[in-house]
PDB file of N, CA and C in Angstrom:
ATOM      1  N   UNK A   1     115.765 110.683 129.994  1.00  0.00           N
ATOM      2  CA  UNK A   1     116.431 110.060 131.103  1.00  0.00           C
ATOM      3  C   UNK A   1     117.950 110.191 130.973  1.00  0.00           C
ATOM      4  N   UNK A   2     117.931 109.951 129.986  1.00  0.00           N
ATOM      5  CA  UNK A   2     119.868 109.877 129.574  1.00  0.00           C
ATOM      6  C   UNK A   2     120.433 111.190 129.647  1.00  0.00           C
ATOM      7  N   UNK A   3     119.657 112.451 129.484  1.00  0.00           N
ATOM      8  CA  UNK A   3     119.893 113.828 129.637  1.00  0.00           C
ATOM      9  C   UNK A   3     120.110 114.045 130.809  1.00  0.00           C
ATOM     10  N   UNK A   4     118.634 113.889 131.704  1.00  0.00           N
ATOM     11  CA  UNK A   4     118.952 113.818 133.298  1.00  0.00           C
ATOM     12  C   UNK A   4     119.941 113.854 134.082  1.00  0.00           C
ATOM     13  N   UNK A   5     120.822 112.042 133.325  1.00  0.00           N
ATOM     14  CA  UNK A   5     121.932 111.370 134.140  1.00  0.00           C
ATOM     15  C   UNK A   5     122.754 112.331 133.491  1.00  0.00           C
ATOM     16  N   UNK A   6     123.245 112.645 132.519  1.00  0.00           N
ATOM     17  CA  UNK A   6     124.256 113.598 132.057  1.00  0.00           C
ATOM     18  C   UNK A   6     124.534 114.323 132.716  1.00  0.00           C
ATOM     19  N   UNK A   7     123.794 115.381 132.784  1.00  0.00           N
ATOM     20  CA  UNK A   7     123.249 116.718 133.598  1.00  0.00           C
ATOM     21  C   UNK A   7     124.011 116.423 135.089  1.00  0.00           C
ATOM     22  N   UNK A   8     123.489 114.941 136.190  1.00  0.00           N
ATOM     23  CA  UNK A   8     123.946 114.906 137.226  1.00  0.00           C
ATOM     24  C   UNK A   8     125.431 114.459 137.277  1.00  0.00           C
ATOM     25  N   UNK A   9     125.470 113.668 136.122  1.00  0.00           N
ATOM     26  CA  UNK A   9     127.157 113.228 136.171  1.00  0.00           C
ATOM     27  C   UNK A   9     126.585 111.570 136.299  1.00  0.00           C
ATOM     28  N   UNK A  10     125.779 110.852 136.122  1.00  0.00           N
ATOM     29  CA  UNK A  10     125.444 109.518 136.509  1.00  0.00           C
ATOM     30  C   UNK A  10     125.671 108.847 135.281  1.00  0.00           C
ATOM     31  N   UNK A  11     126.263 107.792 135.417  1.00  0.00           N
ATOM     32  CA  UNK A  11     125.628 106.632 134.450  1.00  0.00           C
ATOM     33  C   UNK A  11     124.714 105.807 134.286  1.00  0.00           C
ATOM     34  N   UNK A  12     123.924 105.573 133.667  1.00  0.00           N
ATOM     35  CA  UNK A  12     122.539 104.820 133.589  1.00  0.00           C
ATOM     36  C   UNK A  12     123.247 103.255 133.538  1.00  0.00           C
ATOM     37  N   UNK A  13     122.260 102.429 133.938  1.00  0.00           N
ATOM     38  CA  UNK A  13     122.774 100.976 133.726  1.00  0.00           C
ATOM     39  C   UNK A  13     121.999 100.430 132.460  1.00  0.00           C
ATOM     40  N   UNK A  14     122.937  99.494 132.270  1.00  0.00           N
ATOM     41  CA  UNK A  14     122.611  99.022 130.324  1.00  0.00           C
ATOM     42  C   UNK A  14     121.044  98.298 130.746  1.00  0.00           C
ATOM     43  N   UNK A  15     120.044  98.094 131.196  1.00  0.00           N
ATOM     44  CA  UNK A  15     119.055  98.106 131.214  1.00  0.00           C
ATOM     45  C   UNK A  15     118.291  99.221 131.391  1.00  0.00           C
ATOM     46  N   UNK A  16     118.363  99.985 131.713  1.00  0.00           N
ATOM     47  CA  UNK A  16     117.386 101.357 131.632  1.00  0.00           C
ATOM     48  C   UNK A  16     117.333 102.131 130.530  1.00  0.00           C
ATOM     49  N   UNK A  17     116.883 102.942 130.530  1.00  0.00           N
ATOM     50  CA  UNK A  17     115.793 103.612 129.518  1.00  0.00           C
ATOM     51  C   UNK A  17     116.595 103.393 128.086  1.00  0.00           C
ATOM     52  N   UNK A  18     116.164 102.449 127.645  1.00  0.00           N
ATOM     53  CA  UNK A  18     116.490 101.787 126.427  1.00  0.00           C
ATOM     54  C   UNK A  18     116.473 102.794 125.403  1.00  0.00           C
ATOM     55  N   UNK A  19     115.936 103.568 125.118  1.00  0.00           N
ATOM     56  CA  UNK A  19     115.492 104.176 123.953  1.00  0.00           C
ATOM     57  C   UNK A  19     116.052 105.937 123.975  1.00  0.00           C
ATOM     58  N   UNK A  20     116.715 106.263 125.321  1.00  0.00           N
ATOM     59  CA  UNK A  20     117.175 107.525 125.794  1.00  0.00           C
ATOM     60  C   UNK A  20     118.608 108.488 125.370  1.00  0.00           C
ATOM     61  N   UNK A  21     117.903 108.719 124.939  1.00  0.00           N
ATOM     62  CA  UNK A  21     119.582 109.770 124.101  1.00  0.00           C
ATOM     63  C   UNK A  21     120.169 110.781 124.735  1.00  0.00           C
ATOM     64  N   UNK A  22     121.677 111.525 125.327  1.00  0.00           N
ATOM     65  CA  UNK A  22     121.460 112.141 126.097  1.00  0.00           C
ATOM     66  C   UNK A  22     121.438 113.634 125.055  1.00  0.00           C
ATOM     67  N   UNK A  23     120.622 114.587 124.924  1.00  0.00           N
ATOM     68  CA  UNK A  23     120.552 115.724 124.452  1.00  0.00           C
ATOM     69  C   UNK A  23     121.454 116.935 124.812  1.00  0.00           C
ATOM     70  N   UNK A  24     121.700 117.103 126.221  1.00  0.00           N
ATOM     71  CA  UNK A  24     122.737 118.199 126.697  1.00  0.00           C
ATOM     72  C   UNK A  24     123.553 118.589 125.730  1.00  0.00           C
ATOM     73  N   UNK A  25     124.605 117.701 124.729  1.00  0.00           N
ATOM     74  CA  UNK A  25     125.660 118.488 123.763  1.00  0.00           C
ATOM     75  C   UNK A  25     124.374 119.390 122.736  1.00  0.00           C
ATOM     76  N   UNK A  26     123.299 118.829 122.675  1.00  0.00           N
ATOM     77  CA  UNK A  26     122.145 120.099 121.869  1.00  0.00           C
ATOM     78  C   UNK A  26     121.698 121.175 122.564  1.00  0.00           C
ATOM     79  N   UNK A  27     121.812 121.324 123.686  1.00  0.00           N
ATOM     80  CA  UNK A  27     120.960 122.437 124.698  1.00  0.00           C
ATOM     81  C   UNK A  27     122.087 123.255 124.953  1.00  0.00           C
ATOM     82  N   UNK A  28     123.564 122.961 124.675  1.00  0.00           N
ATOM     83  CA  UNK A  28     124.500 123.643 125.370  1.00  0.00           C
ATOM     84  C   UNK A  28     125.051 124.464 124.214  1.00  0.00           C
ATOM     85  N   UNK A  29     124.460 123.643 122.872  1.00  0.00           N
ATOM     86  CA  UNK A  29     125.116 124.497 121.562  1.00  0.00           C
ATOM     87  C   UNK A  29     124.564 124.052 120.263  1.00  0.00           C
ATOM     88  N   UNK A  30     124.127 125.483 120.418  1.00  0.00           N
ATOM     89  CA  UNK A  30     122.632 125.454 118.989  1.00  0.00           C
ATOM     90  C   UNK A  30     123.397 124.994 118.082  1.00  0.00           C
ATOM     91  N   UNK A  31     124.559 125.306 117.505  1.00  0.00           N
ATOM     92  CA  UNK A  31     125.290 124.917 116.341  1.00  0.00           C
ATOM     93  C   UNK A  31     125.469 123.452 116.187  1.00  0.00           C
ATOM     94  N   UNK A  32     125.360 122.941 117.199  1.00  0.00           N
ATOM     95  CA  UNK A  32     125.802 121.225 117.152  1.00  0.00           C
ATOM     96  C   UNK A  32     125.274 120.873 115.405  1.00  0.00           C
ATOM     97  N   UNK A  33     126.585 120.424 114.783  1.00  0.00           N
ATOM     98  CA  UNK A  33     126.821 119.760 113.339  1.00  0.00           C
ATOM     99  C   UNK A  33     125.914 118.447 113.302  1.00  0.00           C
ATOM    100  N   UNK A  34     126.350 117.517 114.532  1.00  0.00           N
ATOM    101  CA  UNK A  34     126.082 116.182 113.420  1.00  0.00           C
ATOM    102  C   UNK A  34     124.473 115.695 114.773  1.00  0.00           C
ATOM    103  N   UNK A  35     123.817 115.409 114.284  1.00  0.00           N
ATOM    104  CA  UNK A  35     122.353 114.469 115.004  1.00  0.00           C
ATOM    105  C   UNK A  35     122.665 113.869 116.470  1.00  0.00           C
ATOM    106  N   UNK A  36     122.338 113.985 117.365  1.00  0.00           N
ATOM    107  CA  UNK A  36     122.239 113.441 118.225  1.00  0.00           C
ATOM    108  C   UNK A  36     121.960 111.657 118.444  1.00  0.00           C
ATOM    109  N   UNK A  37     120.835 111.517 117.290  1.00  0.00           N
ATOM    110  CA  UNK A  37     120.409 110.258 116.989  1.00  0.00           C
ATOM    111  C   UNK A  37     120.209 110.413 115.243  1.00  0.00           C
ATOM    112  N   UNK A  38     119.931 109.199 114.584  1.00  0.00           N
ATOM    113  CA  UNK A  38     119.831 109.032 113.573  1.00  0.00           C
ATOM    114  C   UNK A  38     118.792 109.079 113.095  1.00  0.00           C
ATOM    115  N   UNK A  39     117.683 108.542 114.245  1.00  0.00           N
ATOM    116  CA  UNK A  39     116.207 108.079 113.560  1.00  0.00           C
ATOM    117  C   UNK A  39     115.469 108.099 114.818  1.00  0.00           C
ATOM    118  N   UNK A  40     114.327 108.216 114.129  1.00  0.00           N
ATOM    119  CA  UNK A  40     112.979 108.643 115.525  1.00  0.00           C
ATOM    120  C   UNK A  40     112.330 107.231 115.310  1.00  0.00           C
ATOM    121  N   UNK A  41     111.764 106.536 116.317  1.00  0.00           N
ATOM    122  CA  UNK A  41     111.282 104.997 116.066  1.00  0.00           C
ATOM    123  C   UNK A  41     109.668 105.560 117.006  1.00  0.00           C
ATOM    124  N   UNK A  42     108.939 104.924 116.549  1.00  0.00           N
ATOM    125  CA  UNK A  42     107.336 104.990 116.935  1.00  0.00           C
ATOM    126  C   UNK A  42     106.584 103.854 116.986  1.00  0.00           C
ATOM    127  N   UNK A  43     105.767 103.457 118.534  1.00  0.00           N
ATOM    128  CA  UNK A  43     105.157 102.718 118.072  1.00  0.00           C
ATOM    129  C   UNK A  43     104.022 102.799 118.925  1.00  0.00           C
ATOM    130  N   UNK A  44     102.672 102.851 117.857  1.00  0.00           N
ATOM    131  CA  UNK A  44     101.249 103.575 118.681  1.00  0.00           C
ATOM    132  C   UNK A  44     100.797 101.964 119.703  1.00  0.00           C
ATOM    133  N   UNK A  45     100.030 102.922 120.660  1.00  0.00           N
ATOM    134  CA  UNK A  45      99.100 101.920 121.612  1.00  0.00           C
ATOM    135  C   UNK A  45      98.377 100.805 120.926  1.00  0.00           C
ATOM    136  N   UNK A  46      98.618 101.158 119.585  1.00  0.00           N
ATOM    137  CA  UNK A  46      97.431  99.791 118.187  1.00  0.00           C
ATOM    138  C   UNK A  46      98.553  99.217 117.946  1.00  0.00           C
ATOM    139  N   UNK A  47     100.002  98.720 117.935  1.00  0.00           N
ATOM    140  CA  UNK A  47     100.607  98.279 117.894  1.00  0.00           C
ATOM    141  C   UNK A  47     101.208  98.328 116.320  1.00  0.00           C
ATOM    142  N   UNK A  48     100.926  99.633 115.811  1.00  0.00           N
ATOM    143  CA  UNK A  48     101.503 100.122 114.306  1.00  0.00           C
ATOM    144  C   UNK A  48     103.114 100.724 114.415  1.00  0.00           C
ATOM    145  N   UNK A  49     104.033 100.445 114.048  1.00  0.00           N
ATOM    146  CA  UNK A  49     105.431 100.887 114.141  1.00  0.00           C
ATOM    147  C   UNK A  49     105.400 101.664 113.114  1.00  0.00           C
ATOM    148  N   UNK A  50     105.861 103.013 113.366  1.00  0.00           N
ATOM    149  CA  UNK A  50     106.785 103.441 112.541  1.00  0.00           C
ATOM    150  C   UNK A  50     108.303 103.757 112.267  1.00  0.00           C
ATOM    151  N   UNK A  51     109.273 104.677 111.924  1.00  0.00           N
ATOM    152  CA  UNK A  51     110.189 105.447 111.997  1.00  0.00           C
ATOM    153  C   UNK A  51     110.649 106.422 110.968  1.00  0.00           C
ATOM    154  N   UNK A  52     111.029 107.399 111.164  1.00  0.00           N
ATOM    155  CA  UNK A  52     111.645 108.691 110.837  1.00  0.00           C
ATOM    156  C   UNK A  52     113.219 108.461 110.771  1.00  0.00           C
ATOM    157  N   UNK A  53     113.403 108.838 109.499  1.00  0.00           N
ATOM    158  CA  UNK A  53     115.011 108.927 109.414  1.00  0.00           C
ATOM    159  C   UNK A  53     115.424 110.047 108.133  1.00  0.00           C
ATOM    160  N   UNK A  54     116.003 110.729 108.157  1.00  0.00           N
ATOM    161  CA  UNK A  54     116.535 111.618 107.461  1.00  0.00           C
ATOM    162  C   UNK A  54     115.271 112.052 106.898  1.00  0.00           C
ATOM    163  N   UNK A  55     114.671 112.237 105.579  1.00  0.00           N
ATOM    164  CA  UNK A  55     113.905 113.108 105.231  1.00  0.00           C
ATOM    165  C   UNK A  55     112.668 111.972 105.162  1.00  0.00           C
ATOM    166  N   UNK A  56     112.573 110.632 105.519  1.00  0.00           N
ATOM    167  CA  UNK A  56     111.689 109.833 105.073  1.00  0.00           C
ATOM    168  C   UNK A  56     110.913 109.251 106.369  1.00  0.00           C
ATOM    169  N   UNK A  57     110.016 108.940 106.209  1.00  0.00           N
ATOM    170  CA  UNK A  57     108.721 108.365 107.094  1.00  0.00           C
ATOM    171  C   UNK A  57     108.327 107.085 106.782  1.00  0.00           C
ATOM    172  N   UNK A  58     108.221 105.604 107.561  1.00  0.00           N
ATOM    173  CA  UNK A  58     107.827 104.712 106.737  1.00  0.00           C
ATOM    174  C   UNK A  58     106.640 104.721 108.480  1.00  0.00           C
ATOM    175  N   UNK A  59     105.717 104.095 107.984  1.00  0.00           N
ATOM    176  CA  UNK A  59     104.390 103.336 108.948  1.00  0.00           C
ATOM    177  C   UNK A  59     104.230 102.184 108.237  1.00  0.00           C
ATOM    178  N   UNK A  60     104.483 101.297 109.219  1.00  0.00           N
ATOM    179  CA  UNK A  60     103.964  99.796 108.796  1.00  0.00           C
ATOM    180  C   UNK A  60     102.430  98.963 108.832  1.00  0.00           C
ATOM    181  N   UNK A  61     101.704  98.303 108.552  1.00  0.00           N
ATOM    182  CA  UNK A  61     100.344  97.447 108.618  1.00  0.00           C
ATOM    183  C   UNK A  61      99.611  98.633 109.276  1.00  0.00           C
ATOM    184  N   UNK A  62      99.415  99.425 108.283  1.00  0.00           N
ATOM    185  CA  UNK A  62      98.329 100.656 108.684  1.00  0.00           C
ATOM    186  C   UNK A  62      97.285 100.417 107.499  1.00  0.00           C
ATOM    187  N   UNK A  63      96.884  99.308 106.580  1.00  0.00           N
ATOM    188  CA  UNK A  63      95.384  99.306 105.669  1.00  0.00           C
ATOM    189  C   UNK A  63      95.323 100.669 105.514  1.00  0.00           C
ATOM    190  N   UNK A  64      95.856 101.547 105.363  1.00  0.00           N
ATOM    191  CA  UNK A  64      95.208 103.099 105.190  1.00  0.00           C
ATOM    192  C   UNK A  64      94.685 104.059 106.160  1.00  0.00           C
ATOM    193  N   UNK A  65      94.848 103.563 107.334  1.00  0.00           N
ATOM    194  CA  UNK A  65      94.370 104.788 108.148  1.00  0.00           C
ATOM    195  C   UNK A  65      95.573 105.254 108.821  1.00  0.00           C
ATOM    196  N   UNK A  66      96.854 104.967 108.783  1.00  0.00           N
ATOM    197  CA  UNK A  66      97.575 105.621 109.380  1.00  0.00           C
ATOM    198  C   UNK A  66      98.174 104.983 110.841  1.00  0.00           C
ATOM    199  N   UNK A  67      97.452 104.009 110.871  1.00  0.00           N
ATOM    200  CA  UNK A  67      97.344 103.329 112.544  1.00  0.00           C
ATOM    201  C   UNK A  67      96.873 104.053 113.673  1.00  0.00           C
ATOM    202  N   UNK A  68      96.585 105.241 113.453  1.00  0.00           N
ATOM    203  CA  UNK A  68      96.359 106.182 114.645  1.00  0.00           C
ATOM    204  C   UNK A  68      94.987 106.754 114.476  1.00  0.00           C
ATOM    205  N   UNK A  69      93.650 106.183 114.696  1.00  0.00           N
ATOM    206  CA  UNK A  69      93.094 105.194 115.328  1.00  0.00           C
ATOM    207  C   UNK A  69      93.511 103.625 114.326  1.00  0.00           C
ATOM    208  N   UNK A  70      93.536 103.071 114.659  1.00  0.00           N
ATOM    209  CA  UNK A  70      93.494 101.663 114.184  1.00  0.00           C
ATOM    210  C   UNK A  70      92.472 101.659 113.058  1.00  0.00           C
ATOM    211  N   UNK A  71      93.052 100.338 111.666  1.00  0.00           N
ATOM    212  CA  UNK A  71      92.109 100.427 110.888  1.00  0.00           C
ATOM    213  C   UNK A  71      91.019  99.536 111.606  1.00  0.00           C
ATOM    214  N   UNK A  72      89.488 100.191 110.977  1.00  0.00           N
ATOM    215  CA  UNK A  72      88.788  98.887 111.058  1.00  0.00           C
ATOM    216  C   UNK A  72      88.387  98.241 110.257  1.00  0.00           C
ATOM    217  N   UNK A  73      87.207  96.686 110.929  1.00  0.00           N
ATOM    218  CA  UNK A  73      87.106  96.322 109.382  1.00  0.00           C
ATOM    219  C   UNK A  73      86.224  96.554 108.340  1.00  0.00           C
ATOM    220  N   UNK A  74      85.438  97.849 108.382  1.00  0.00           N
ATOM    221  CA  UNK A  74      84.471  98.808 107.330  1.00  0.00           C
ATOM    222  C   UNK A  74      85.581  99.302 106.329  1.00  0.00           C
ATOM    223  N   UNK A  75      86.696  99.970 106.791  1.00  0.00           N
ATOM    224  CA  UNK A  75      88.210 100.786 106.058  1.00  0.00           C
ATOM    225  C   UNK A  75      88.179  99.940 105.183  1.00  0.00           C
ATOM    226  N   UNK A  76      87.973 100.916 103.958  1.00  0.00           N
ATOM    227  CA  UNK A  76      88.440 100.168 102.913  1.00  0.00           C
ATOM    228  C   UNK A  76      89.963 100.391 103.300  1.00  0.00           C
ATOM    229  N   UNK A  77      90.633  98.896 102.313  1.00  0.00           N
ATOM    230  CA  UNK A  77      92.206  99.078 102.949  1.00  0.00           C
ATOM    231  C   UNK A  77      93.162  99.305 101.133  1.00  0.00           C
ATOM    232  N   UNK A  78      93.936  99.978 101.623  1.00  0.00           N
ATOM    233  CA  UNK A  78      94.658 101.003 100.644  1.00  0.00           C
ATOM    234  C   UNK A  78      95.599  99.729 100.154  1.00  0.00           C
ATOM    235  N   UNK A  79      96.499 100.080  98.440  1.00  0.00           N
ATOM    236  CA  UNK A  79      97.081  99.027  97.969  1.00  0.00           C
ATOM    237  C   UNK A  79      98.100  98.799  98.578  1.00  0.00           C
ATOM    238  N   UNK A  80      98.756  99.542  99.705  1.00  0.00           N
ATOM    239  CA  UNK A  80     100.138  99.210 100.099  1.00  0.00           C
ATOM    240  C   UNK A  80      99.782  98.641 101.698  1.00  0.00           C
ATOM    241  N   UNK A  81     100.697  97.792 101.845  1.00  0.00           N
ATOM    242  CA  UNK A  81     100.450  97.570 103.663  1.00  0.00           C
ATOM    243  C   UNK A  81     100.812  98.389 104.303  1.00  0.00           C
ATOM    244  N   UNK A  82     101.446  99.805 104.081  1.00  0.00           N
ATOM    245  CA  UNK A  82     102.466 100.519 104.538  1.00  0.00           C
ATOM    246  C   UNK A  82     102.024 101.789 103.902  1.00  0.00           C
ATOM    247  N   UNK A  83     102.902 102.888 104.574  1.00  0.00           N
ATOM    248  CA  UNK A  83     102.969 103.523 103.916  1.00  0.00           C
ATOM    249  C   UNK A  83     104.626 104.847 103.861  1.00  0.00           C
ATOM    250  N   UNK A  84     104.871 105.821 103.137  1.00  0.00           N
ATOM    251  CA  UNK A  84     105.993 105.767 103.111  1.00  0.00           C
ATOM    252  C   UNK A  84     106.061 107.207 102.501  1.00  0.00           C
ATOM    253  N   UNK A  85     106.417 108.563 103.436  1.00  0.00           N
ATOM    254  CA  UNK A  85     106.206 109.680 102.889  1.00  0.00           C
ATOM    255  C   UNK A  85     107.908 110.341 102.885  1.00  0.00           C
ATOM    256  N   UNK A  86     107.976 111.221 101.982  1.00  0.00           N
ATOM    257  CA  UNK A  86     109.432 112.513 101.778  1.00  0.00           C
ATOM    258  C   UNK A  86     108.782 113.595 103.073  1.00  0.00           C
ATOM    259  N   UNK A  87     108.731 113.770 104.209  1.00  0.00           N
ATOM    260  CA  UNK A  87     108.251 114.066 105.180  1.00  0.00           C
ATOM    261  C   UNK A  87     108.762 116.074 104.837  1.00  0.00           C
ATOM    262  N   UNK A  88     110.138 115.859 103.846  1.00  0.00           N
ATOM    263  CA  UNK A  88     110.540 117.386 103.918  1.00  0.00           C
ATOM    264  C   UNK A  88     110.491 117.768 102.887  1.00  0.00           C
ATOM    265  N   UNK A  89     109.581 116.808 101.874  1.00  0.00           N
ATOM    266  CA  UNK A  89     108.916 117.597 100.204  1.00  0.00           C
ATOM    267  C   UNK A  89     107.320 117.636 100.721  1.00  0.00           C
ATOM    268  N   UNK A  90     106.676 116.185 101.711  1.00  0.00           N
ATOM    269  CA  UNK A  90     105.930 116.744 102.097  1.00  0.00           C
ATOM    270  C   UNK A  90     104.983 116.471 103.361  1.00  0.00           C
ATOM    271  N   UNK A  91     105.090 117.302 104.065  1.00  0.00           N
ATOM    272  CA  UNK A  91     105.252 117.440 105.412  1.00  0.00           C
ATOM    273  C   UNK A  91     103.678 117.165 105.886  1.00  0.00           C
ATOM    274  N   UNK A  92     102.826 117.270 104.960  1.00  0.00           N
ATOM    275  CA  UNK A  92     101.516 116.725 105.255  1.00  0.00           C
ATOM    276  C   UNK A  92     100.389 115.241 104.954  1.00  0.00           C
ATOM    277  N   UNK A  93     101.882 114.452 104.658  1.00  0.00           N
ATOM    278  CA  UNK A  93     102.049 112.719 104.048  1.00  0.00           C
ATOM    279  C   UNK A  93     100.729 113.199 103.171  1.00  0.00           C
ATOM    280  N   UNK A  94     100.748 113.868 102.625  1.00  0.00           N
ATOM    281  CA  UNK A  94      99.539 113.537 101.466  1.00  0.00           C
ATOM    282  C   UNK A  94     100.129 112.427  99.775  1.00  0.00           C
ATOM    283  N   UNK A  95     101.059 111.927  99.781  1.00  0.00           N
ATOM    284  CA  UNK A  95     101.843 111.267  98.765  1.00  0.00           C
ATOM    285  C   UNK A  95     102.670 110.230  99.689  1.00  0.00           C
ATOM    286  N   UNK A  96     101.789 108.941  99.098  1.00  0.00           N
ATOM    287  CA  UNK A  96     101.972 107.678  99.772  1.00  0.00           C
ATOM    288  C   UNK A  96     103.116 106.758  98.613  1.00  0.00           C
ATOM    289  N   UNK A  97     104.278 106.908  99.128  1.00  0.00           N
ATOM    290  CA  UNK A  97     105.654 106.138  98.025  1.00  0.00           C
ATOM    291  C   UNK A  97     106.161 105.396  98.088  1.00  0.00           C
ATOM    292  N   UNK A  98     105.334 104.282  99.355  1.00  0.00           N
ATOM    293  CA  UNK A  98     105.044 102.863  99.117  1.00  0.00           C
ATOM    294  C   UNK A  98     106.054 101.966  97.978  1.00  0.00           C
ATOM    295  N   UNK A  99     104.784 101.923  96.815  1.00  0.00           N
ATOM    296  CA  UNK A  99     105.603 101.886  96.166  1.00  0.00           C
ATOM    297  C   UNK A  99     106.339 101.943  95.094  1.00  0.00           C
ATOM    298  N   UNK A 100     106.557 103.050  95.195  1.00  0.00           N
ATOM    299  CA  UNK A 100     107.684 103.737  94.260  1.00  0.00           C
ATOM    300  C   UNK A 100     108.846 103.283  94.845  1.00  0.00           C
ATOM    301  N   UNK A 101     109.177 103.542  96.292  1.00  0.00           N
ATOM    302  CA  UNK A 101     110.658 102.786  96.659  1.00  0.00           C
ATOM    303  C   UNK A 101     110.639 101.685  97.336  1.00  0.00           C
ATOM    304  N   UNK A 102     110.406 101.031  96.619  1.00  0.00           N
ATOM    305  CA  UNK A 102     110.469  99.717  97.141  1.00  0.00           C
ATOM    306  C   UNK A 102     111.681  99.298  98.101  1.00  0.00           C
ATOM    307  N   UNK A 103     113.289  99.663  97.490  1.00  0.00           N
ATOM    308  CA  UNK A 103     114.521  99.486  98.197  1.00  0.00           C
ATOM    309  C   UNK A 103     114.630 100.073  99.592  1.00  0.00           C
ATOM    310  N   UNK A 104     113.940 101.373  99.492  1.00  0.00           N
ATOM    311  CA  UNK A 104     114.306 101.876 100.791  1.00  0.00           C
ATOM    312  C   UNK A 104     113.306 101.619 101.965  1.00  0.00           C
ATOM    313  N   UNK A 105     111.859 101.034 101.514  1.00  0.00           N
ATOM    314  CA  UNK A 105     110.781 100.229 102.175  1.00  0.00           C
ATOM    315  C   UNK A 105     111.749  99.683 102.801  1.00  0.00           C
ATOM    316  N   UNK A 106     112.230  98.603 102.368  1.00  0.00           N
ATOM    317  CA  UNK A 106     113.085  97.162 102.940  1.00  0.00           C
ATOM    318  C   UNK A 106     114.061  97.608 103.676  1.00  0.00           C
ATOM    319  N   UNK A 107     114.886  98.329 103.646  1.00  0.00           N
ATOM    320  CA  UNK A 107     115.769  99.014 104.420  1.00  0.00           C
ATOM    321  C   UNK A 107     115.244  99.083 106.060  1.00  0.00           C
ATOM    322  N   UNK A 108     114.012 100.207 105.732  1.00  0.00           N
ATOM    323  CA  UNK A 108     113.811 100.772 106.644  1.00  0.00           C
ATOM    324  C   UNK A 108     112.770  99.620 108.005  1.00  0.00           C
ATOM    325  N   UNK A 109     112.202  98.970 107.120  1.00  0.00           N
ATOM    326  CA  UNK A 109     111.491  97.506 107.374  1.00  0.00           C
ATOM    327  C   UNK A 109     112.699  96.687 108.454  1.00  0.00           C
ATOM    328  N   UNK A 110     113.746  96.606 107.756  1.00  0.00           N
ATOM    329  CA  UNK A 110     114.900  95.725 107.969  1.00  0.00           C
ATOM    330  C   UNK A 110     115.731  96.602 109.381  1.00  0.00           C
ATOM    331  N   UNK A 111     115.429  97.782 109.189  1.00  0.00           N
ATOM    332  CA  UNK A 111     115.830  99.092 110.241  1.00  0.00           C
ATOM    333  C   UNK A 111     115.368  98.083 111.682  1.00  0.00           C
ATOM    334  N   UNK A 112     113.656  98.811 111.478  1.00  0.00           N
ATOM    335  CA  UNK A 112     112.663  98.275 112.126  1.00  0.00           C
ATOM    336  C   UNK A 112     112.782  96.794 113.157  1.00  0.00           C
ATOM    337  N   UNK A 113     112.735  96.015 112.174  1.00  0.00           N
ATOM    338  CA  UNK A 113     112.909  94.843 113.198  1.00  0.00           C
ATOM    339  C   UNK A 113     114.244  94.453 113.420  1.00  0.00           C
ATOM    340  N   UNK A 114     115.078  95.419 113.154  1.00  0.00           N
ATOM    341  CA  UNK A 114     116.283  95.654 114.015  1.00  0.00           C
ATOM    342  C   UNK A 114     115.992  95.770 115.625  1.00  0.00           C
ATOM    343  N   UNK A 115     115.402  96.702 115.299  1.00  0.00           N
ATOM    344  CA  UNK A 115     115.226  97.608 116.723  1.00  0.00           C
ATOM    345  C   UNK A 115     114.402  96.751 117.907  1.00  0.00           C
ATOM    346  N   UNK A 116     113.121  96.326 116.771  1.00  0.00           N
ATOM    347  CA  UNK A 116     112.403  95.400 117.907  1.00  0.00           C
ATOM    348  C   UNK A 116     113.408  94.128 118.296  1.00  0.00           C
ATOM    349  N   UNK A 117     114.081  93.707 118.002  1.00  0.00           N
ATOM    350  CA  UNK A 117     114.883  92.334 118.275  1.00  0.00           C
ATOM    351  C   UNK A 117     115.680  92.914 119.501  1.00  0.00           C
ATOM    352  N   UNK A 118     116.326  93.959 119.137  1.00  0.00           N
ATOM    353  CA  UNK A 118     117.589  94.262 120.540  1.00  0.00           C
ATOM    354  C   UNK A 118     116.791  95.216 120.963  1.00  0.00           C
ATOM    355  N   UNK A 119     115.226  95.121 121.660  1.00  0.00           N
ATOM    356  CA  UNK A 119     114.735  96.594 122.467  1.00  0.00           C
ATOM    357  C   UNK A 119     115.247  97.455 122.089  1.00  0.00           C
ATOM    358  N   UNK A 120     115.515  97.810 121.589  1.00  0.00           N
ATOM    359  CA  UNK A 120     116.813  99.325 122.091  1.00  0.00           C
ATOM    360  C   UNK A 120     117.073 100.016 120.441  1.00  0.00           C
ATOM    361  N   UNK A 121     116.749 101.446 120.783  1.00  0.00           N
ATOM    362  CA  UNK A 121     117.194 101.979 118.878  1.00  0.00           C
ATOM    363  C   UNK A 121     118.884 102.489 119.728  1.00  0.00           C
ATOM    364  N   UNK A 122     119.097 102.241 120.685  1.00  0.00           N
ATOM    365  CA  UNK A 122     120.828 102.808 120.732  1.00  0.00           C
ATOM    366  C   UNK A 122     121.946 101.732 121.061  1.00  0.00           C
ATOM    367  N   UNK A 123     122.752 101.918 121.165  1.00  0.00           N
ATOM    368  CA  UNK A 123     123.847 100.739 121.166  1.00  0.00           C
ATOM    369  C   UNK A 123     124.021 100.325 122.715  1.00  0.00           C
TER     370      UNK A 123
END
């Protein structure tokens, strides 16, 4: 949406598309240096959040299935409530690091219900 309005010359009003980044400075120049956005925020129809930020992946109250279908209650449920992959050592979350980083769990946790409090992952 925020591309759209770019594109026409519009400004969006601070209630609309909450979550909309405008992309055009990426489409106009492959080289663009610095991110458009910081972090990718997710949250499935089962009501599992995740987000993506630099090389890391966290999914929250997924018992082990990932949230995507929802666990049920046969799933056996895995030791972490969460889970927490290096998405660019490995790109097929087969290594759940939970917890091993505990610090950056909380971070990203703390990210998280950032975002849900002010709708909005942009300013």
């Amino acid at each position: 949406m925020a591309t759209c309005a770019s594109i026409v010359d519009q400004d969006l009003p601070d209630d609309a598309a909450e979550d909309s980044f405008n992309l055009l400075p990426a489409l106009l120049d492959p080289d663009l240096a610095d991110p458009i956005r910081e972090d990718l925020f997710h949250h499935s129809c089962f009501g599992v959040f995740s987000l993506r930020r630099e090389e890391w992946k966290v999914i929250l109250d997924t018992r082990g299935s990932g949230g995507w279908p929802p666990p049920r209650d046969d799933m056996p449920v895995s030791g972490s409530p969460g889970q927490l992959y290096d998405i660019k050592n490995d790109p097929f979350e087969q290594h759940n690091l939970w917890d091993e980083r505990p610090k950056l769990v909380a971070e990203l946790k703390d990210l998280i219900e950032t975002y849900k409090e002010k709708g909005r992952t942009r300013s």
